[in-house]
Protein backbone atom coordinates (compact mmCIF):
# COMPACT_ATOMS: atom_id res chain seq x y z
CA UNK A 1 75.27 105.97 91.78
CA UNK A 2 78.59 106.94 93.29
CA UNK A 3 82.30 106.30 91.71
CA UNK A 4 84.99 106.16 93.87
CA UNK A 5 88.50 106.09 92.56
CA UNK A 6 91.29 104.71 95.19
CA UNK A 7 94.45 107.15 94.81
CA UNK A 8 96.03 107.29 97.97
CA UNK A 9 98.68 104.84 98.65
CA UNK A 10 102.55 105.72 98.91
CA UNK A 11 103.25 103.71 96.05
CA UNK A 12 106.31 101.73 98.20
CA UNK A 13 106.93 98.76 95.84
CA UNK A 14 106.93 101.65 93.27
CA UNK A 15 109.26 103.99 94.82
CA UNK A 16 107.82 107.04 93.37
CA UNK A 17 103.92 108.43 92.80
CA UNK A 18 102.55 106.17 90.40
CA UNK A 19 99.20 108.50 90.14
CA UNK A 20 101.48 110.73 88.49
CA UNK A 21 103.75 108.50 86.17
CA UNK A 22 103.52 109.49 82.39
CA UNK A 23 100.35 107.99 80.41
CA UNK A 24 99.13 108.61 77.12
CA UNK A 25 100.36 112.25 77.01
CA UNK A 26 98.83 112.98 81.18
CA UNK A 27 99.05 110.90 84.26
CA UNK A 28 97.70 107.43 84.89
CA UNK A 29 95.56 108.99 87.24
CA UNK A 30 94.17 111.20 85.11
CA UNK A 31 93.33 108.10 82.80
CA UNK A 32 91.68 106.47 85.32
CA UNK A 33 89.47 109.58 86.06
CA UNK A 34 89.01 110.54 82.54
CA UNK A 35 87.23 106.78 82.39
CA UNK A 36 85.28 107.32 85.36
CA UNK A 37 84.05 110.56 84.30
CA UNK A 38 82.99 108.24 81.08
CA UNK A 39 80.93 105.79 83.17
CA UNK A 40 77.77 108.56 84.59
CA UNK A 41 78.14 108.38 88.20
CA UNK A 42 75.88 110.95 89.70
CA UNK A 43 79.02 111.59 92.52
CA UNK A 44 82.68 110.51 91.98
CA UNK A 45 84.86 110.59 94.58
CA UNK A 46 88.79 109.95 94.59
CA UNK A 47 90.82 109.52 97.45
CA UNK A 48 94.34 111.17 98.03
CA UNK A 49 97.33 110.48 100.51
CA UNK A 50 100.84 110.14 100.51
CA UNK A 51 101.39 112.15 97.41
CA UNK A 52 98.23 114.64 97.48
CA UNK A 53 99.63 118.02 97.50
CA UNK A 54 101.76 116.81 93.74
CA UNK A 55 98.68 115.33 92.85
CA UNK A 56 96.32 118.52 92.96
CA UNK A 57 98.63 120.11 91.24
CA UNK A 58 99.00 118.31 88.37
CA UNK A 59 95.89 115.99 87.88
CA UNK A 60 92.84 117.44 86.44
CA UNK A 61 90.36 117.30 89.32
CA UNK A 62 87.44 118.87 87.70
CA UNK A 63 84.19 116.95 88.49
CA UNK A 64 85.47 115.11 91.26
CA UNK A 65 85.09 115.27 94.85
CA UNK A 66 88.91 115.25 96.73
CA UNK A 67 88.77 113.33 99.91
CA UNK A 68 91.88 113.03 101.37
CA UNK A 69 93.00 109.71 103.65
CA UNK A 70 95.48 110.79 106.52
CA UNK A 71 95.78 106.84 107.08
CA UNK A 72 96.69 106.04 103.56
CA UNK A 73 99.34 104.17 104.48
CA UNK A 74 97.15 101.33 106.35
CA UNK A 75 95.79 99.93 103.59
CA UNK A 76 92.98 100.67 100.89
CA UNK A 77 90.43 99.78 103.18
CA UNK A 78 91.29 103.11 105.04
CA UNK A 79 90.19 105.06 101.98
CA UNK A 80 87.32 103.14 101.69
CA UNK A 81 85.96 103.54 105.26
CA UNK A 82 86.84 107.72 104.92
CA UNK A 83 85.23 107.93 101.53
CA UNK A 84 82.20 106.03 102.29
CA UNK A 85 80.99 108.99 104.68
CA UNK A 86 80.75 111.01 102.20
CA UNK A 87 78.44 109.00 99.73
CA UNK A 88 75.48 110.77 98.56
CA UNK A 89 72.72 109.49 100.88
CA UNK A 90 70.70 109.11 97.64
CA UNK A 91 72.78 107.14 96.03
CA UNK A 92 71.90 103.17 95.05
CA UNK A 93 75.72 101.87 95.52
CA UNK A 94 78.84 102.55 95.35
CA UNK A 95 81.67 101.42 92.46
CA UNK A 96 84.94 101.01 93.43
CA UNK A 97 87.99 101.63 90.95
CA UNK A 98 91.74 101.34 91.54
CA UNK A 99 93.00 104.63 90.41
CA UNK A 100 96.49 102.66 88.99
CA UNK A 101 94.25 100.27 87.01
CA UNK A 102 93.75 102.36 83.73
CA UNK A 103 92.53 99.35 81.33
CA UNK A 104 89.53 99.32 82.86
CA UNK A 105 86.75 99.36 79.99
CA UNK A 106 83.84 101.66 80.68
CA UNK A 107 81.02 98.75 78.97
CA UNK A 108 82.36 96.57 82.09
CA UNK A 109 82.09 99.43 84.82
CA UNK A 110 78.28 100.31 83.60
CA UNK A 111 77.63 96.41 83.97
CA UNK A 112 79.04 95.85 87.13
CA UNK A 113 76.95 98.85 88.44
CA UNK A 114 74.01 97.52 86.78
CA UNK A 115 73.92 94.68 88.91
CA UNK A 116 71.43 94.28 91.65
CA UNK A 117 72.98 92.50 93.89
CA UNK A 118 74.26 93.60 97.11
CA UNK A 119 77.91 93.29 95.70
CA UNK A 120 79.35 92.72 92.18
CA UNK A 121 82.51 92.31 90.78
CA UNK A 122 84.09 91.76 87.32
CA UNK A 123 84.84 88.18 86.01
CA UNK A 124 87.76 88.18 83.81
CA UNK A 125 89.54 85.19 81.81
CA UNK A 126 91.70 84.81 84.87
CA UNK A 127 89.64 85.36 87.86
CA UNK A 128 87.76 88.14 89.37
CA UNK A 129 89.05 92.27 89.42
CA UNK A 130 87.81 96.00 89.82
CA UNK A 131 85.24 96.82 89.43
CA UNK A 132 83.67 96.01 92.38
CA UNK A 133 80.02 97.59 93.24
CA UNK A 134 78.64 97.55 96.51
CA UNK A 135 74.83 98.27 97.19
CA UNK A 136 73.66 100.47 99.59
CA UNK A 137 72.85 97.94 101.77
CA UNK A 138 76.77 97.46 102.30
CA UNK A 139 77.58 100.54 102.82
CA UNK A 140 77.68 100.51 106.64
CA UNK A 141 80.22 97.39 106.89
CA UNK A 142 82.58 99.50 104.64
CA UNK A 143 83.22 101.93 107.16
CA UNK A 144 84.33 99.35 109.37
CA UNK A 145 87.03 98.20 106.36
CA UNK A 146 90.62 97.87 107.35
CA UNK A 147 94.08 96.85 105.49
CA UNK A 148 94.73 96.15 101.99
CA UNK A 149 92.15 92.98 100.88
CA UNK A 150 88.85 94.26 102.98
CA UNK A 151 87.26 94.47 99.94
CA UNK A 152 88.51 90.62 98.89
CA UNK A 153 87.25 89.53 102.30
CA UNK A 154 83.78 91.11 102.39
CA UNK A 155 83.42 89.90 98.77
CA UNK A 156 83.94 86.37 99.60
CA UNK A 157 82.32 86.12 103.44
CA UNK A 158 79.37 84.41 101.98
CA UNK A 159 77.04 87.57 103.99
CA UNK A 160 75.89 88.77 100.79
CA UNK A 161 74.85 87.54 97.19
CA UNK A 162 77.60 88.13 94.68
CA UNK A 163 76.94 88.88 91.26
CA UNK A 164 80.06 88.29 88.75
CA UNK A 165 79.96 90.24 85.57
CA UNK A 166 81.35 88.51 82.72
CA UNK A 167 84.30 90.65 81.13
CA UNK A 168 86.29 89.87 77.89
CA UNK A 169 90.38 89.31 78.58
CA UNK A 170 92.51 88.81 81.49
CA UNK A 171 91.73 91.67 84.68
CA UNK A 172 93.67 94.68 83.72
CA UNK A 173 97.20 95.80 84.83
CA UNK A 174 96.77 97.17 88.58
CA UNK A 175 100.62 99.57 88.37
CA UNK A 176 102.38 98.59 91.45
CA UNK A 177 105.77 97.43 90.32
CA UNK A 178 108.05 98.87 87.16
CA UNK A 179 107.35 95.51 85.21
CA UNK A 180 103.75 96.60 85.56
CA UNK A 181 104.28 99.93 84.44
CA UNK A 182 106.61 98.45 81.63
CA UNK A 183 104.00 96.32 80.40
CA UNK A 184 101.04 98.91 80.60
CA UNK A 185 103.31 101.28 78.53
CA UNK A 186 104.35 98.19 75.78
CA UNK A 187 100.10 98.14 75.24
CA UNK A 188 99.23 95.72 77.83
CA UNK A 189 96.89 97.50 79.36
CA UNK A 190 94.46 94.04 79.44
């Protein structure tokens, strides 16, 4: 099984690198590694962009395979499509985590890669969210993926039984804006 963490956008709405905003005494990135490294994945890969040179320098890295996305700024589904090629060719599926989304519970990431389905995804109190799991049997259609909902769009084209994963609260804070960073820091994480 394979863990990639998306860390690559420019962080616009933001205005600075929020991989490398203050968390719990490290980076949110790190967080979000630190619970992927929690989860088993044989492979985890993270992508890096607009802010990857900062990033190596201050996130620790150990463990995880660095693939950097020279077309980070075209969406998420650039990242995906990059680190897809890269996927251990023994590996069952992939699990996809937003690297800004450190409320993630690791209970709900084993799940959702538990599931044998060709794609899972979490069900929250108020709708669906990351994780997302995608069995090999997808893999080739996500290095076609392009723009910022590719995921969203593949999960809902009806091509491929869904499995939704039942998960307590509503979907975790995804950091794009200060009010989501203000709110993750007040204990909001959920």
């Amino acid at each position: 099984m394979t863990g990639l963490v998306l860390a690559a956008g420019a962080s616009v709405r933001l205005g600075e690198a929020k991989q490398l905003l203050p968390y719990r005494g490290r980076t949110l990135l790190d967080a979000t590694l630190d619970l992927a490294r929690s989860c088993g994945f044989d492979q985890l890969l993270v992508t890096l962009g607009g802010a990857a040179d900062r990033v190596r320098e201050r996130v620790d890295l150990t463990g995880v395979q660095v693939v950097e996305n020279a077309d980070f700024s075209s969406g998420c589904g650039s990242s995906i499509s990059t680190a897809v090629r890269l996927v251990d060719p023994r590996a069952d599926a992939l699990v996809l985590l937003l690297g800004d989304q450190p409320g993630v519970r690791a209970a709900d990431v084993r799940r959702v890669a538990a599931a044998r389905t060709a794609l899972a995804v979490c069900r929250y109190a108020d709708g669906l969210g990351h994780p997302f799991r995608f069995g090999r049997e997808v893999l080739p259609e996500l290095r076609d993926l392009h723009g910022d909902k590719a995921v969203w769009k593949l999960l809902h084209s009806g091509r491929h039984p869904v499995t939704e994963v039942s998960a307590a609260g509503p979907v975790p804070i995804d950091v794009d804006t200060r009010a989501d960073y203000a709110r993750l820091l007040a204990g909001e994480a959920r």
